[in-house]
Each structure stands twice: as C-alpha cells, then as structure tokens.
N, C-alpha and C. Protein backbone atom coordinates (compact mmCIF):
# COMPACT_ATOMS: atom_id res chain seq x y z
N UNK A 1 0.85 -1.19 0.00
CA UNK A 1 0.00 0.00 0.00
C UNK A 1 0.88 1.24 0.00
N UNK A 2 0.97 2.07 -0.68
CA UNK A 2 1.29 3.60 -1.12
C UNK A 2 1.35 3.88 -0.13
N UNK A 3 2.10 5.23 0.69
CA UNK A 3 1.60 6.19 1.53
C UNK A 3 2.53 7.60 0.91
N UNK A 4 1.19 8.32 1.29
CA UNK A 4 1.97 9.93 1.01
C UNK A 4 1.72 10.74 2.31
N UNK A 5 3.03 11.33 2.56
CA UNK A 5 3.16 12.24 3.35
C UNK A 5 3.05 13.43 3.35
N UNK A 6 2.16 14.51 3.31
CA UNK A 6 2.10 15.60 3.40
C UNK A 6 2.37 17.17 4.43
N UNK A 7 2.33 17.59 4.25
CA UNK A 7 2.60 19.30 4.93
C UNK A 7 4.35 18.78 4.99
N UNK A 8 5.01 18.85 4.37
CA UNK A 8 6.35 18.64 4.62
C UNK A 8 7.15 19.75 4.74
N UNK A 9 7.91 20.29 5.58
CA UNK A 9 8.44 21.60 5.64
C UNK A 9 10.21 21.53 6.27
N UNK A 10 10.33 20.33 6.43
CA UNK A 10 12.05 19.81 6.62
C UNK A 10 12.85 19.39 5.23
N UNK A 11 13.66 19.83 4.75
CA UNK A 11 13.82 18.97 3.20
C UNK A 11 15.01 17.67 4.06
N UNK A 12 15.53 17.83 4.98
CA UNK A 12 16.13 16.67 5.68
C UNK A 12 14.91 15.71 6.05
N UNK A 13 13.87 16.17 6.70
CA UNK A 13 13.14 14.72 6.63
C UNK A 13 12.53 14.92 5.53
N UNK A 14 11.83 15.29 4.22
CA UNK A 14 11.63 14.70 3.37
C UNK A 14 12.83 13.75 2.83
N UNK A 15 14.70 13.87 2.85
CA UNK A 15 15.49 12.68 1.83
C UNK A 15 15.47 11.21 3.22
N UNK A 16 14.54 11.67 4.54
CA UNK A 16 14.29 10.69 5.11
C UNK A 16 12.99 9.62 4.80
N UNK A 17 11.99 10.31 3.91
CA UNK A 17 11.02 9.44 3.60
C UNK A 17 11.08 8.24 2.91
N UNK A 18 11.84 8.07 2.18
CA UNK A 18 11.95 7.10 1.21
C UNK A 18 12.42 5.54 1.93
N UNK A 19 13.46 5.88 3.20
CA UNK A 19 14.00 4.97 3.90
C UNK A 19 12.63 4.63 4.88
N UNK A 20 11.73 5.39 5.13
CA UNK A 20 10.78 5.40 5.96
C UNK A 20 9.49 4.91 5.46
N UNK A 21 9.64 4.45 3.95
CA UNK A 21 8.76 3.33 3.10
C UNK A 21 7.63 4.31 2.39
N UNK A 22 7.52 5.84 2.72
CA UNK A 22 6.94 6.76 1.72
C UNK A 22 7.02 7.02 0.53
N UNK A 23 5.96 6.74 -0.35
CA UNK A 23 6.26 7.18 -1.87
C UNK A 23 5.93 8.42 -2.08
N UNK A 24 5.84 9.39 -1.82
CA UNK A 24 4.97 10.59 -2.21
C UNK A 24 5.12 11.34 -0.93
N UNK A 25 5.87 12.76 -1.34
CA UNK A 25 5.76 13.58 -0.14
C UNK A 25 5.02 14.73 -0.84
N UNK A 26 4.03 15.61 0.03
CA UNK A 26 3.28 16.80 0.05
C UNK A 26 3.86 18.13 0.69
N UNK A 27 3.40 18.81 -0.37
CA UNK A 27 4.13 20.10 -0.38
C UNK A 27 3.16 21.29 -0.76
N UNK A 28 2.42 21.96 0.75
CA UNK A 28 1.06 22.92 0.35
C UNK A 28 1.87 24.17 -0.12
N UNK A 29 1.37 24.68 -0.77
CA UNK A 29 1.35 25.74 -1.80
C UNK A 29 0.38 26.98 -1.29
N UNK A 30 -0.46 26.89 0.19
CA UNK A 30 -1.44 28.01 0.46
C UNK A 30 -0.80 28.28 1.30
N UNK A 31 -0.78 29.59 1.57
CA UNK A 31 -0.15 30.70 2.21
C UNK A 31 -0.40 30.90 3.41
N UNK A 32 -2.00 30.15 4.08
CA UNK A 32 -2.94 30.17 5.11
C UNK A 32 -2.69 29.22 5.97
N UNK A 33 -2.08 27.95 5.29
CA UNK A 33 -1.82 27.28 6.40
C UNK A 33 -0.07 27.06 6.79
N UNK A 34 0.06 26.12 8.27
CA UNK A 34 1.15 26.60 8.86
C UNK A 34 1.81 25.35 8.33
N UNK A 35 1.74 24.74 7.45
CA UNK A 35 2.33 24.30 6.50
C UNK A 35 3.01 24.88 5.23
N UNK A 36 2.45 25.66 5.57
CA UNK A 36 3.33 26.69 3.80
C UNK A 36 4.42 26.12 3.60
N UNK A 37 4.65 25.28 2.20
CA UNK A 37 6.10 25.15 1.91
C UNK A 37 7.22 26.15 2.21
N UNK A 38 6.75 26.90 1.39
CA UNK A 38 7.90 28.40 1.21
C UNK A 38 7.75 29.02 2.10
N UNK A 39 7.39 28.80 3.11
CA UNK A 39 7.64 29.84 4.08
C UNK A 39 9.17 28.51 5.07
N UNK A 40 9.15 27.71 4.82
CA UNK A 40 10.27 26.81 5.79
C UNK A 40 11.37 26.50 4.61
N UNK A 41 11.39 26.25 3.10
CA UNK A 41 11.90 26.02 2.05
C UNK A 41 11.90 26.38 0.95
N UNK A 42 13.08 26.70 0.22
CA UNK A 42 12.88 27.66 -1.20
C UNK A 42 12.48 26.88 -2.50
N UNK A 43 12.25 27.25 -3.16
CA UNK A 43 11.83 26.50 -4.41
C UNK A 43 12.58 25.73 -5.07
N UNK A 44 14.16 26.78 -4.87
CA UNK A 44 15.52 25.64 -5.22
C UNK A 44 15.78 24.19 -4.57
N UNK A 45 15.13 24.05 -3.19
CA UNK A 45 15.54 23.19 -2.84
C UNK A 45 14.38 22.53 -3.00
N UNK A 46 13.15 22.74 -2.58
CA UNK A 46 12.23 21.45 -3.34
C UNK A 46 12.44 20.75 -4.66
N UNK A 47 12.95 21.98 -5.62
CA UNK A 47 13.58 21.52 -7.34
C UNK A 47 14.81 20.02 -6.90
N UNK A 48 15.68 20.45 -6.27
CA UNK A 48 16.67 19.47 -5.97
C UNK A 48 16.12 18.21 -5.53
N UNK A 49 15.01 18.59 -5.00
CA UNK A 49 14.07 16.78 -4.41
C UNK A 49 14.18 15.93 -5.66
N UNK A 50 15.02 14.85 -5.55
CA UNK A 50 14.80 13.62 -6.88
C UNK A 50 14.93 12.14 -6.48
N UNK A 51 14.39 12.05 -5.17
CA UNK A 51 14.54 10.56 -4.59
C UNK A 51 12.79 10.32 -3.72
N UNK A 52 11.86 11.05 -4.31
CA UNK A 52 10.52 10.51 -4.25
C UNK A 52 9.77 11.39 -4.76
N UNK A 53 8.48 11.05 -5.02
CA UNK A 53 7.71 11.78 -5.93
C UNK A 53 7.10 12.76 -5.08
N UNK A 54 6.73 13.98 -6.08
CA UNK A 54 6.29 15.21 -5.10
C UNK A 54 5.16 16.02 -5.36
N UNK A 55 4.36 16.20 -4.71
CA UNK A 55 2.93 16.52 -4.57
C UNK A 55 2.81 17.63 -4.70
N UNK A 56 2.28 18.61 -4.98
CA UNK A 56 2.19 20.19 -4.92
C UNK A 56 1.06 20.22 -4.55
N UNK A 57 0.37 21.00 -3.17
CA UNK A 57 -1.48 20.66 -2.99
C UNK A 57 -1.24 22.54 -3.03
N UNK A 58 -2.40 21.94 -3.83
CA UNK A 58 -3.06 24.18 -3.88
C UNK A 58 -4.49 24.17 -3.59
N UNK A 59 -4.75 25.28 -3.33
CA UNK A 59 -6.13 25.80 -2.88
C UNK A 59 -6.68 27.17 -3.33
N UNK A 60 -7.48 27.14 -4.40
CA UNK A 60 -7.87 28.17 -5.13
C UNK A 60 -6.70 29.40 -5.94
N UNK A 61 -6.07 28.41 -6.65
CA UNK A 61 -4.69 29.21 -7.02
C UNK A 61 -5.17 29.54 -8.55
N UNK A 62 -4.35 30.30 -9.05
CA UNK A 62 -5.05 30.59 -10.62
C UNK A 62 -3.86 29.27 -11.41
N UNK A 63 -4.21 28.73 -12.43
CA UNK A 63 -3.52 28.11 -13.89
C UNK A 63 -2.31 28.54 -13.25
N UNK A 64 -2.22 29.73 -13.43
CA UNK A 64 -0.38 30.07 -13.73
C UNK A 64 -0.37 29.91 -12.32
N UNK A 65 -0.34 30.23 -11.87
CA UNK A 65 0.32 29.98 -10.20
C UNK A 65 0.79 28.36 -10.39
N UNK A 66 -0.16 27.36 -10.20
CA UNK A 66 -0.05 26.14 -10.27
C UNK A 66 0.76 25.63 -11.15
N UNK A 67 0.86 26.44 -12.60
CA UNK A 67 1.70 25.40 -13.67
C UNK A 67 3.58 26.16 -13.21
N UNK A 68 3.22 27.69 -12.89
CA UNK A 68 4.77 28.22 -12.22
C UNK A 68 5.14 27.27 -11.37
N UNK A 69 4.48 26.90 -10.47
CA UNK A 69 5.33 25.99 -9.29
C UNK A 69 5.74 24.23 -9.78
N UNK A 70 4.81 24.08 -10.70
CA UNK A 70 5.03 22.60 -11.11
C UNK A 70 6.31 22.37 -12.21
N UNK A 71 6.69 23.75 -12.75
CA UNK A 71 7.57 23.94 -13.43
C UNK A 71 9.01 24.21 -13.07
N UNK A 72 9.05 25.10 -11.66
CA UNK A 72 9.87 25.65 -10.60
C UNK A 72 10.23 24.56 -9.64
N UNK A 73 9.87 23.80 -9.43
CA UNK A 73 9.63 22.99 -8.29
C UNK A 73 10.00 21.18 -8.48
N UNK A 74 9.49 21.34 -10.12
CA UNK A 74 9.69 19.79 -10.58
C UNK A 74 9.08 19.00 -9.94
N UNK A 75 7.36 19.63 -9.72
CA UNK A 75 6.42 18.86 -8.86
C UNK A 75 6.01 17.34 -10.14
N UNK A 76 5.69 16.33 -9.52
CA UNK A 76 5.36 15.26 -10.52
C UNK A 76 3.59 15.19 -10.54
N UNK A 77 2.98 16.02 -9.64
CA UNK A 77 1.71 15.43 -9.41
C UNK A 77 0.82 16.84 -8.35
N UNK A 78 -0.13 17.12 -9.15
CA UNK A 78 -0.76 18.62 -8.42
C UNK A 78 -1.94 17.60 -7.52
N UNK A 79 -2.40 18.43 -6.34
CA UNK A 79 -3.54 18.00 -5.66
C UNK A 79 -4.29 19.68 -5.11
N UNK A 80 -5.67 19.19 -6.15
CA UNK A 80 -6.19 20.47 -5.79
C UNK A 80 -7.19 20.40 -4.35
N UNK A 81 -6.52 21.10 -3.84
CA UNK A 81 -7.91 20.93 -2.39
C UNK A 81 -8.77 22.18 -2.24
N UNK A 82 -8.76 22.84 -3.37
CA UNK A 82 -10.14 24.03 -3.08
C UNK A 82 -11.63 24.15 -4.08
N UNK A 83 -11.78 24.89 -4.29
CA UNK A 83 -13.72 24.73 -5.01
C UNK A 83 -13.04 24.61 -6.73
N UNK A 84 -11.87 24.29 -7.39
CA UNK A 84 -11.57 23.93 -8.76
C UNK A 84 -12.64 23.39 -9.63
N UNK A 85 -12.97 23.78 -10.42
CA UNK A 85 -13.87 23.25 -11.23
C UNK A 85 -13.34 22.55 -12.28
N UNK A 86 -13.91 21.19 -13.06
CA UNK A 86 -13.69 20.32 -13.47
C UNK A 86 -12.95 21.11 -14.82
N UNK A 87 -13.71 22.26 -15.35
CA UNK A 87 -12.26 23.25 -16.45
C UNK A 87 -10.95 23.20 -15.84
N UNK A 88 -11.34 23.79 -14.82
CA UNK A 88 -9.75 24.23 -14.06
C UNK A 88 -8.91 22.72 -14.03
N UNK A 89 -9.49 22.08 -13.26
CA UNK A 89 -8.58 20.63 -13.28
C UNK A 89 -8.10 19.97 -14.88
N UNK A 90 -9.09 20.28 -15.65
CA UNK A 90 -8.77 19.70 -17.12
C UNK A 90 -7.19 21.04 -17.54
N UNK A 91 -7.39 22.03 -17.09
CA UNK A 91 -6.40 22.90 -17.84
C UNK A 91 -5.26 22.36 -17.51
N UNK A 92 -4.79 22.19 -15.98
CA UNK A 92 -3.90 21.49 -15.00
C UNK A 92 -3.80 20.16 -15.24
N UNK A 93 -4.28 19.33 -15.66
CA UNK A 93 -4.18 18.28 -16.05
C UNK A 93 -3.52 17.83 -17.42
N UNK A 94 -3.43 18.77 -18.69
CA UNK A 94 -2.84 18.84 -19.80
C UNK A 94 -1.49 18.78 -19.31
N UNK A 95 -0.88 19.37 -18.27
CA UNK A 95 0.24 19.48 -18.37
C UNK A 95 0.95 18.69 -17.30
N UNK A 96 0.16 17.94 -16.89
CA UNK A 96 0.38 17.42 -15.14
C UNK A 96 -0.89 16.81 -14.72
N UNK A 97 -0.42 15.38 -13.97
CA UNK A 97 -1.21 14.54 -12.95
C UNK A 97 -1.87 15.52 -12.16
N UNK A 98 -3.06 15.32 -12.00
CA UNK A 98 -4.26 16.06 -10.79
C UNK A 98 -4.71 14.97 -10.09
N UNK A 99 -4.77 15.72 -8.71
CA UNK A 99 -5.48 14.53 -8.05
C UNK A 99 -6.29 15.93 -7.52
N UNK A 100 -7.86 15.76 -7.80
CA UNK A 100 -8.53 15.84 -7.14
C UNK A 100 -9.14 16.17 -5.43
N UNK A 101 -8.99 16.63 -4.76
CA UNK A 101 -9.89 16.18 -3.05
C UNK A 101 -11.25 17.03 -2.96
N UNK A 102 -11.70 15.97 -2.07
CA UNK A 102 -12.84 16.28 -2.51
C UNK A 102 -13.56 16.18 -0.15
N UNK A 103 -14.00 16.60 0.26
CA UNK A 103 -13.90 16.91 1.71
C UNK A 103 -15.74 16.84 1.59
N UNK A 104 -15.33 15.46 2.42
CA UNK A 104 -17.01 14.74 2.34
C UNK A 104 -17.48 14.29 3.85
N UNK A 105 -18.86 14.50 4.26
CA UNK A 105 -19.60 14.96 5.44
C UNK A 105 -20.40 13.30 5.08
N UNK A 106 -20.64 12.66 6.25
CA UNK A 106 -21.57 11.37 5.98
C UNK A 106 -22.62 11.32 5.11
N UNK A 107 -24.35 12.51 4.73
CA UNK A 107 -24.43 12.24 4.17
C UNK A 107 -24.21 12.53 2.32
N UNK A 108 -23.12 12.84 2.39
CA UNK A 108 -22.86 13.41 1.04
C UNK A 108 -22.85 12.35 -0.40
N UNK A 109 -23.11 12.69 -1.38
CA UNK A 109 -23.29 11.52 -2.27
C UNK A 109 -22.39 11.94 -2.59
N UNK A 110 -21.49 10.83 -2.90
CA UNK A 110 -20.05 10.80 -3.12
C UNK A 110 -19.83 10.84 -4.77
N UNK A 111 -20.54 9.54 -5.56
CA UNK A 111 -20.59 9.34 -6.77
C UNK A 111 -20.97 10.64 -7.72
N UNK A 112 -22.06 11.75 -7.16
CA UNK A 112 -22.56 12.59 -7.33
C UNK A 112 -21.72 13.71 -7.46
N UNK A 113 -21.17 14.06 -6.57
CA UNK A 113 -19.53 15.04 -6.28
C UNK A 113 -18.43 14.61 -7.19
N UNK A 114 -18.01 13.46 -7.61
CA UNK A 114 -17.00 12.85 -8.15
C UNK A 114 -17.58 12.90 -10.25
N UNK A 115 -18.34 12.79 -10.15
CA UNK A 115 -19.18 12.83 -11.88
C UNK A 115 -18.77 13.93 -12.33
N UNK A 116 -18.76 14.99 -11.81
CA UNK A 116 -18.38 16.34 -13.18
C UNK A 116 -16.27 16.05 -13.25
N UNK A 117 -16.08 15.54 -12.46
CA UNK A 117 -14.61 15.17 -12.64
C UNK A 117 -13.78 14.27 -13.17
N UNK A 118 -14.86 13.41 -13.39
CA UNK A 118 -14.14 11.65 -14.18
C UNK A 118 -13.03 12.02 -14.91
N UNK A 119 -13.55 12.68 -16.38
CA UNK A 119 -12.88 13.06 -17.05
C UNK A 119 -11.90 14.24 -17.36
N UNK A 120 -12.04 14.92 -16.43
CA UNK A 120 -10.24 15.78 -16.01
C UNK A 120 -9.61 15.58 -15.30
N UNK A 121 -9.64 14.39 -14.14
CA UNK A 121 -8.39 14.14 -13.24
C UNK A 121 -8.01 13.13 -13.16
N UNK A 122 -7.00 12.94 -13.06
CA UNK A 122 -6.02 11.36 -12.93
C UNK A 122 -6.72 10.96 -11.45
N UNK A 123 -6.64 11.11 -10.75
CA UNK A 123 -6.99 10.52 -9.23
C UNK A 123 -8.17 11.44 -8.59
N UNK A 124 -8.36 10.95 -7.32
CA UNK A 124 -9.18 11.83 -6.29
C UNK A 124 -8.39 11.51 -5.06
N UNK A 125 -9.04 12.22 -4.30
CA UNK A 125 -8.60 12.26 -2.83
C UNK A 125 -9.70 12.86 -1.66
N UNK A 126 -10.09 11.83 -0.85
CA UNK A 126 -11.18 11.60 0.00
C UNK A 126 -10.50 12.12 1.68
N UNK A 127 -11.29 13.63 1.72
CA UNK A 127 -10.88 13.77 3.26
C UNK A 127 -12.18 14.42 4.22
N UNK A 128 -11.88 15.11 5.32
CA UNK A 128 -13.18 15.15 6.25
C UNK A 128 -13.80 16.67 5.90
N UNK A 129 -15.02 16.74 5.89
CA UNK A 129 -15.43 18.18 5.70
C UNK A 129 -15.21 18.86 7.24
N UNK A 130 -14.44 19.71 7.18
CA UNK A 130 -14.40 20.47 8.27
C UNK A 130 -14.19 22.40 7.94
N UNK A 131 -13.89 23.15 8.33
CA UNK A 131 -14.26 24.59 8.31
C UNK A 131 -12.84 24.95 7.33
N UNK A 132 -12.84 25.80 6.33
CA UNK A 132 -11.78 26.34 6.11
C UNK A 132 -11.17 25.32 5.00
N UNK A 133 -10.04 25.32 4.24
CA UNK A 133 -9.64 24.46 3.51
C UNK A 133 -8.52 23.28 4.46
N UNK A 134 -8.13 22.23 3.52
CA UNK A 134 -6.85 21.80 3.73
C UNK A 134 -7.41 20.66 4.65
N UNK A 135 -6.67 19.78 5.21
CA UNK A 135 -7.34 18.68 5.93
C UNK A 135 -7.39 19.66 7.46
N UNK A 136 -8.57 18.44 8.12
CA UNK A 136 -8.67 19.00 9.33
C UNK A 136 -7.91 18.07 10.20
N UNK A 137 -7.35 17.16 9.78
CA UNK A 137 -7.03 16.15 11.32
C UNK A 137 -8.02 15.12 11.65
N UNK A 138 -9.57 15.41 11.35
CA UNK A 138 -10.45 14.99 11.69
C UNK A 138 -10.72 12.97 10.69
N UNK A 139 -10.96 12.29 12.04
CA UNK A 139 -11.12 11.14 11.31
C UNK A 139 -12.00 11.45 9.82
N UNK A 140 -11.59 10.61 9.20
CA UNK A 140 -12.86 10.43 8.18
C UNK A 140 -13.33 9.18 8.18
N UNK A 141 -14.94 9.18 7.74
CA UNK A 141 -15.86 7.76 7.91
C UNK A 141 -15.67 7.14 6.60
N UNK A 142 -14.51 6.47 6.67
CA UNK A 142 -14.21 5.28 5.28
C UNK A 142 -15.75 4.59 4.87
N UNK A 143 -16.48 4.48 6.20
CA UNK A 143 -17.82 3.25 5.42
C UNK A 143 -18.43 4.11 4.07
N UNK A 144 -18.47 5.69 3.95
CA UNK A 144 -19.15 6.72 3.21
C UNK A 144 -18.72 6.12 1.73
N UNK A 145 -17.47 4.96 1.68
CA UNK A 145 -17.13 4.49 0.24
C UNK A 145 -17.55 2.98 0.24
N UNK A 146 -17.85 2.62 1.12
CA UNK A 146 -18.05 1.17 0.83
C UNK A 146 -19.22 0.75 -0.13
N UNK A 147 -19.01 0.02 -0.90
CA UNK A 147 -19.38 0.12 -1.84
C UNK A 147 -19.98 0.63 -3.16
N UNK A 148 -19.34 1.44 -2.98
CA UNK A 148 -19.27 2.34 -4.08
C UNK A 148 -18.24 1.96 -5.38
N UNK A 149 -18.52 2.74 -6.58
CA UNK A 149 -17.72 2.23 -7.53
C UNK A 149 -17.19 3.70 -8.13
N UNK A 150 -15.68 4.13 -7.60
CA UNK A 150 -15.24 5.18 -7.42
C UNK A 150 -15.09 5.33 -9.09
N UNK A 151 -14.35 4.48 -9.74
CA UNK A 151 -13.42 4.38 -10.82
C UNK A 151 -12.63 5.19 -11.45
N UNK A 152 -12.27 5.48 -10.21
CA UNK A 152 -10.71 6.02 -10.42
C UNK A 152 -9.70 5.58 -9.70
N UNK A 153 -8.23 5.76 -9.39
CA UNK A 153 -7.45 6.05 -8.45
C UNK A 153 -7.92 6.69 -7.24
N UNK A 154 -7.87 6.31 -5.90
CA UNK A 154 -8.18 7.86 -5.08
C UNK A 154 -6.84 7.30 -3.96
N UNK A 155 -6.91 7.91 -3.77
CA UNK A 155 -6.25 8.75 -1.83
C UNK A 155 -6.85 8.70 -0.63
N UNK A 156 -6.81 7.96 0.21
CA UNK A 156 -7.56 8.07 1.27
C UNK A 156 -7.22 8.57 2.83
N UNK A 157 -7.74 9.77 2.97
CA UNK A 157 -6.99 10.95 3.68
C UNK A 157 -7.41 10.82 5.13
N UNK A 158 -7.89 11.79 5.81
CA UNK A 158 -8.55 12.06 6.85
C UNK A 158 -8.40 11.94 7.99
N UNK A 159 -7.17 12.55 9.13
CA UNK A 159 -6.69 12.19 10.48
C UNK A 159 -6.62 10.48 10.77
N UNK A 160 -5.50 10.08 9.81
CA UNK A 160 -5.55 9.12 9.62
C UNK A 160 -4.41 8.47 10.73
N UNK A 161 -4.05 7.94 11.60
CA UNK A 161 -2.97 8.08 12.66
C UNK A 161 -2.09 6.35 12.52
N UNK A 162 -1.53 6.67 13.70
CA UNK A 162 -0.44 5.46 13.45
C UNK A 162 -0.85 4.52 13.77
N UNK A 163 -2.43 4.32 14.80
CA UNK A 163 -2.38 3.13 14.74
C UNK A 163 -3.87 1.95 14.30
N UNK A 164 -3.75 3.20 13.04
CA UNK A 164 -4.93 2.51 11.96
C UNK A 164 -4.52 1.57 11.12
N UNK A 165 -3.09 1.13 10.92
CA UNK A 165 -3.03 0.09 9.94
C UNK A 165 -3.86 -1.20 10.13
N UNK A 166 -4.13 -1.51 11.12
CA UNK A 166 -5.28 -2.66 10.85
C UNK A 166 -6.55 -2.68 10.27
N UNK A 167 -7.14 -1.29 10.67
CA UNK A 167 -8.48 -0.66 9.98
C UNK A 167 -8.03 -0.61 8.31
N UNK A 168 -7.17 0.01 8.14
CA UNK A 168 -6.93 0.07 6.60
C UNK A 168 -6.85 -1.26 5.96
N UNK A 169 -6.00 -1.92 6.76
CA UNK A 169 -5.95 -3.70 5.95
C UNK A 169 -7.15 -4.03 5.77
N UNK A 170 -8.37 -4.04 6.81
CA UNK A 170 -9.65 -4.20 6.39
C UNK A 170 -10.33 -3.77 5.30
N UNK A 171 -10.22 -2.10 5.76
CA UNK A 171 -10.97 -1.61 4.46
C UNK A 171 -10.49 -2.19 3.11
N UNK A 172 -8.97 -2.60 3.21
CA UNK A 172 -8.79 -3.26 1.81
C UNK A 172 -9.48 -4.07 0.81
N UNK A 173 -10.08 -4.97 1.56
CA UNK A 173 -10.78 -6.19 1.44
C UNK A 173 -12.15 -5.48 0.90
N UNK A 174 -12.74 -4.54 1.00
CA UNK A 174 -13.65 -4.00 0.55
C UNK A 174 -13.51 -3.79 -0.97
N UNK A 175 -14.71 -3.95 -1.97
CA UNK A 175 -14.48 -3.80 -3.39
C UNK A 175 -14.22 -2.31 -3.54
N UNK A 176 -14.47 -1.53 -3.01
CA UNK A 176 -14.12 0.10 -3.62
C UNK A 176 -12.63 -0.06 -3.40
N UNK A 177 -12.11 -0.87 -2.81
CA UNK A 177 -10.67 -0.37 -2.46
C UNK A 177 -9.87 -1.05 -3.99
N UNK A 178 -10.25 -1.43 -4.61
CA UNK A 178 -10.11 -1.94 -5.80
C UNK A 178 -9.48 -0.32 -6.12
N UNK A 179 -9.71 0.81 -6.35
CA UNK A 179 -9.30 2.07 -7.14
C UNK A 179 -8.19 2.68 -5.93
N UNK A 180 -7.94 1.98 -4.59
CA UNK A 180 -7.35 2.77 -3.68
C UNK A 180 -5.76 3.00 -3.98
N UNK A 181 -5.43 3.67 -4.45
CA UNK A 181 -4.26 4.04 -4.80
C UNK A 181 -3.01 4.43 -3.67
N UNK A 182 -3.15 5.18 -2.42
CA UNK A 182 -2.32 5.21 -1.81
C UNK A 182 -3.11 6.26 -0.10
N UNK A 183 -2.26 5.68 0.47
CA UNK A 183 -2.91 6.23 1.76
C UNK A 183 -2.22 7.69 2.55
N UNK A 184 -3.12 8.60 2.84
CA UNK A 184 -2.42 10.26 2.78
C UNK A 184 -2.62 10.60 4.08
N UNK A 185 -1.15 10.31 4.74
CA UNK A 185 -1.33 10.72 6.33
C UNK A 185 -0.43 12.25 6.12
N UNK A 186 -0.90 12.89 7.59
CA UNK A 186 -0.07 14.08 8.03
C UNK A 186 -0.18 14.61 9.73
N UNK A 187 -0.87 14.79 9.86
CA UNK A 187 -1.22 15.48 11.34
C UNK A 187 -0.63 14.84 12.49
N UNK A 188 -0.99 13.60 12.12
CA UNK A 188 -1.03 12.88 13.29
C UNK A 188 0.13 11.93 13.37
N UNK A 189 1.03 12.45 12.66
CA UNK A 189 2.38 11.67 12.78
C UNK A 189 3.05 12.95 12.57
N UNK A 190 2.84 14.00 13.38
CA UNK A 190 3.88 15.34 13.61
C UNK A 190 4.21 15.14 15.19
N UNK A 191 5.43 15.97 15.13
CA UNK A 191 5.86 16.63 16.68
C UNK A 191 5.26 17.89 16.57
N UNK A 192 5.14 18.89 15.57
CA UNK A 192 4.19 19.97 15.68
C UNK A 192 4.40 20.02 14.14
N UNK A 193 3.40 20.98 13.62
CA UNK A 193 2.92 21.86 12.30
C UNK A 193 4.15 21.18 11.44
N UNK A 194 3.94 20.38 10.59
CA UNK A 194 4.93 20.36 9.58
C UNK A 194 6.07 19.73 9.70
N UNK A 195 6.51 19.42 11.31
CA UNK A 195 7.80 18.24 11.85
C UNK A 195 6.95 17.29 12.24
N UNK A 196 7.75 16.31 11.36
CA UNK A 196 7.28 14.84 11.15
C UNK A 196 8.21 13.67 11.96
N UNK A 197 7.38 13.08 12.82
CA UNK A 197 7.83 11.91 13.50
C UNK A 197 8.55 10.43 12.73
N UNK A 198 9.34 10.68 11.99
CA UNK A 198 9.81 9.83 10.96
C UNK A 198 9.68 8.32 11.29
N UNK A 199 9.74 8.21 13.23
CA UNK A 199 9.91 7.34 13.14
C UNK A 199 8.63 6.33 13.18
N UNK A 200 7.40 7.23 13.62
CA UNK A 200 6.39 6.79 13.55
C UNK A 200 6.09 6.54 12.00
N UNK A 201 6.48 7.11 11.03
CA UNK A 201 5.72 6.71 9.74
C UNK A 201 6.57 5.21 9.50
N UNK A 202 7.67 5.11 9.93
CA UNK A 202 8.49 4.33 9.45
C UNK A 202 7.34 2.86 10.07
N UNK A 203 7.05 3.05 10.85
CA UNK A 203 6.49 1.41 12.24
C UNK A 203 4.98 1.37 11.03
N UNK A 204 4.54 2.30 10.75
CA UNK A 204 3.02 2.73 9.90
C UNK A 204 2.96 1.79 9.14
N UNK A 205 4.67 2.26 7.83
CA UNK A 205 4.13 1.42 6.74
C UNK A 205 4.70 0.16 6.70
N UNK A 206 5.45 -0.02 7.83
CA UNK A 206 6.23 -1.59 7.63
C UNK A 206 4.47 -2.49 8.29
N UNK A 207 3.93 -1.68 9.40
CA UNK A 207 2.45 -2.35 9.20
C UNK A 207 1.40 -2.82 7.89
N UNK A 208 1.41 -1.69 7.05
CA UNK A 208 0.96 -1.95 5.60
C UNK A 208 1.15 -2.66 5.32
C-alpha cells in the first residue's frame, strides 16, 4: 500500500522518507496554512528533491500559479484541495497529474460530487469536511465508500494516525478499495505543524 506524506516543511526529513517506506511527499502551496512550503523552504531546494515523488497541494490558485510551481519545483503530481472546477482541473491536467480532493460529510453523495470530474483528473482524494480548507485532522468515515464504484485512483486521507493500519488492511478487502491508490497521512504523525515523526511513519508502513 502507497503512503503519502504531506505538509512537509524539513527537506532533511523529506530525503528521510523514502528509507521510511513513503512514496509521495506533500508540499502545500497556500499561504494560510502553517504548513506553507515556502515559508520553511525555497523553491531551489524542493527543485533538488529527486529521490521521491512530489505533490504540490493548492487551494484556489489561478492556472499560472499552479503550472509556475510545477515547473519551478519539478512537482510530478498537483492535488487540488479548493472549489476547482472540473475546467480548471482539465487545464492542469494537460500538463500534469491532478489529483482531485474532494472533503465529504456522511451524508454526502459521493458518486454525485465525483461525476463532473471523471474526465479531467487522474486521481481523487477523499478527506473530512471540516471549516476552512486543507485537511482537518479529523477522522474520516471510510464506510461513506463502501461500496461504491469510485473508478478512479483515489487517496484516502482524513486524520488518519499510526495506529490505523489494521483498519486500513480491512478496508482493503472491501471492493471500492479496488481504485485505492495510496494512503495520505499528516497530522497525526507530527511533533508539531509540519515536523514529522519519521519514526512513527516508518512502524506505519512496515504495518501496511
């Protein structure tokens, strides 16, 4: 099973992820939260990242903002987490992997939310509706996919902590997990905002 690490703001523990069984580190791009890449790391040195793949998450950014940084940055893969409309993701998508998120409340129809997007994004990404953008920390209710037929790739986000790998092995076994592409922790494997407990991700995915 995949895992991506997000709000990353050490570039020493990001060349630690890879030993720590992470494929995919995250790198927010909004200015609002205390994750801001660039406010802990310059663009030169995210560019220099070439030993795991790298996420760029934005939140209501224009085209150029998003394609500047994916260009600057040598991001492999955008994740939009704000109100993007299925244009916007198709524009971003010509030039670059999109993943989608999409911040879903129990009863939300999921299939319903996910339809104007089939066809402009490579993936999705499933996290908790809470106030404001960006994840909240807050569990998310995996049953809201069970059985469902996503058909796509997705991400499965949502105050997801260290010692859910058994819950996840389960949910595996579920047919939606058929599209589950990789699992997107952050919060809850920090020492604070953006410092990451390396060694906790490390115990995570050798559980996986």
């Amino acid at each position: 099973m995949r895992v991506k690490v997000c709000g990353m703001t050490l570039i020493d523990q990001v060349q630690q992820l890879p030993d720590a069984g992470a494929d995919f580190a995250g790198f927010i791009f909004y200015q609002k939260s205390p994750r801001y890449a660039l406010r802990h790391m310059t663009v030169e040195q995210i560019r220099k990242i070439n030993t795991i793949n790298k996420v760029g998450v934005f939140v209501n950014s224009t085209v150029e903002e998003v394609l500047q940084m994916v260009d600057e940055c040598r991001l492999h893969m955008v994740q939009l987490h704000g109100d993007e409309s299925p244009k916007f993701c198709e524009k971003i998508a010509d030039y670059v992997s999109v993943i989608k998120a999409f911040r879903l409340s129990d009863n939300d129809s999921v299939e319903w939310m996910i339809y104007p997007y089939m066809d402009y994004c490579d993936m999705f990404l499933f996290d908790t509706m809470g106030a404001g953008y960006g994840g909240t920390g807050k569990k998310f209710n995996w049953n809201i996919l069970k059985g469902l037929n996503i058909g796509k790739p997705f991400f499965l986000s949502g105050g997801i902590e260290p010692d859910d790998a058994p819950s996840l092995k389960e949910f595996e076994l579920d047919p939606v997990a058929k599209n589950l592409f990789a699992i997107d922790v952050n919060s809850k494997f920090e020492v604070s905002p953006g410092v990451k407990n390396i060694q906790l991700i490390k115990e995570f995915t050798q559980q996986l």
